[in-house]
Protein backbone atom coordinates (compact mmCIF):
# COMPACT_ATOMS: atom_id res chain seq x y z
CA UNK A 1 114.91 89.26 97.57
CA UNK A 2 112.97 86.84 100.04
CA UNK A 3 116.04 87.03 102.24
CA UNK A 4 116.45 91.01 102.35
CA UNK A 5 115.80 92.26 105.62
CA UNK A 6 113.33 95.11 103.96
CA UNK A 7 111.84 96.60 107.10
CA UNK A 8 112.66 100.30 105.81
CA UNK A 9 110.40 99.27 103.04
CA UNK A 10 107.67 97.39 105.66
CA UNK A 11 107.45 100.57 107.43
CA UNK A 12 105.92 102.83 105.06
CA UNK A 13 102.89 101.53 104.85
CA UNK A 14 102.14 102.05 108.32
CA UNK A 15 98.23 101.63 109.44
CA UNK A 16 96.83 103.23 106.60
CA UNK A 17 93.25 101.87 106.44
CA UNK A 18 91.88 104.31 103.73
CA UNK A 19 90.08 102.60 100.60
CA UNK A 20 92.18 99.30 98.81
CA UNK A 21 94.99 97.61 101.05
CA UNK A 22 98.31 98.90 98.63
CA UNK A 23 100.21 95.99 96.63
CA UNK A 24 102.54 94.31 98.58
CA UNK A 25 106.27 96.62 98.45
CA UNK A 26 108.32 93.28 98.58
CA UNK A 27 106.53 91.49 95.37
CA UNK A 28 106.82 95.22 93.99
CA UNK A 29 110.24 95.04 94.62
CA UNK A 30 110.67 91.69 93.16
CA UNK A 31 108.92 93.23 89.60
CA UNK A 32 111.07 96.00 89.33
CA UNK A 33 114.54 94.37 90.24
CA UNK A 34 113.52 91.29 88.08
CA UNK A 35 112.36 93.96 85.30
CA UNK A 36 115.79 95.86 85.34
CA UNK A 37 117.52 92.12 85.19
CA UNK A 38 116.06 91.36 81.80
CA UNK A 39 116.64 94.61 80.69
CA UNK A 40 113.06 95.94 80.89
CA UNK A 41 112.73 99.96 82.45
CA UNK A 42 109.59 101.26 81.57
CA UNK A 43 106.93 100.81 83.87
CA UNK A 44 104.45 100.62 80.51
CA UNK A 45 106.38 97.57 79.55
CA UNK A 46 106.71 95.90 82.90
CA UNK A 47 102.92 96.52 82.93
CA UNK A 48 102.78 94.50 79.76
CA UNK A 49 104.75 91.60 81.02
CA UNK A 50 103.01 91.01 84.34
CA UNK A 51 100.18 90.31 81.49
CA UNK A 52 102.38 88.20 79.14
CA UNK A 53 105.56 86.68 80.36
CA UNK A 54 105.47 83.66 83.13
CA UNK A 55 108.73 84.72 84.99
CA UNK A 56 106.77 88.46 86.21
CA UNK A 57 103.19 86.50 87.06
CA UNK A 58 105.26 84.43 89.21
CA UNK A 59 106.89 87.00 91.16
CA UNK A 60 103.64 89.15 91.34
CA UNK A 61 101.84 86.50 92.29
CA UNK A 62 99.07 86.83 90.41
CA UNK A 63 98.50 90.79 91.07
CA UNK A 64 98.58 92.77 88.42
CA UNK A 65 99.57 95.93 89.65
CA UNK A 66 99.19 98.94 86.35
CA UNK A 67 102.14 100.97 84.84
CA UNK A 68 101.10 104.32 87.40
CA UNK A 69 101.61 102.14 90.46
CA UNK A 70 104.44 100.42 89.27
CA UNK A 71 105.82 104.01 88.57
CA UNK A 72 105.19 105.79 91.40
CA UNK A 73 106.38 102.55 93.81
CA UNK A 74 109.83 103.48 91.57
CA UNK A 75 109.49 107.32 92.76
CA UNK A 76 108.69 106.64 96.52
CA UNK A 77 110.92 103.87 97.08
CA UNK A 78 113.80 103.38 94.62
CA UNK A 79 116.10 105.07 96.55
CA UNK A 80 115.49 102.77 99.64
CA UNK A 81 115.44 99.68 97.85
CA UNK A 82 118.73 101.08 96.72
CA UNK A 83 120.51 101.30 99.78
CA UNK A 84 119.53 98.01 100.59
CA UNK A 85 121.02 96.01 97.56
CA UNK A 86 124.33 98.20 98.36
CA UNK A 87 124.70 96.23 101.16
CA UNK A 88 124.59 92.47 99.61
């Protein structure tokens, strides 16, 4: 993932300087690929394992981001993150 060129998913943030800077999209995408790699879906769960399991605090580094964010970063950006991995 570090060595994705993931400038589509850069650009959405923009300069958006309303209330808390938003999590990071490239340790978001990190979760969720990682999360779909062991065979975990639900954004619930992967909100449980960013809590539990070693391997997701690593690649969230530290944040803990809960199972609405984690759902809606799936909603907004899945399909981008998408066409990126087609083309590894």
């Amino acid at each position: 993932m570090d060595n994705l060129k993931l400038t589509a998913l850069d650009a959405v943030d923009g300069d958006e300087t309303r209330g808390q800077p938003p999590y990071a999209r490239r340790m978001m995408s990190k979760v969720l690929v990682y999360g779909y790699c062991v065979g975990v879906f639900s954004s619930r769960r992967i909100e449980r394992r960013l809590a539990e399991a070693v391997g997701f605090r690593v690649l969230a580094a530290g944040n803990a981001p809960n199972f609405r964010t984690i759902a809606d970063f799936r909603k907004l950006d899945l399909a981008t993150l998408a066409g990126l991995l087609k083309r590894c």
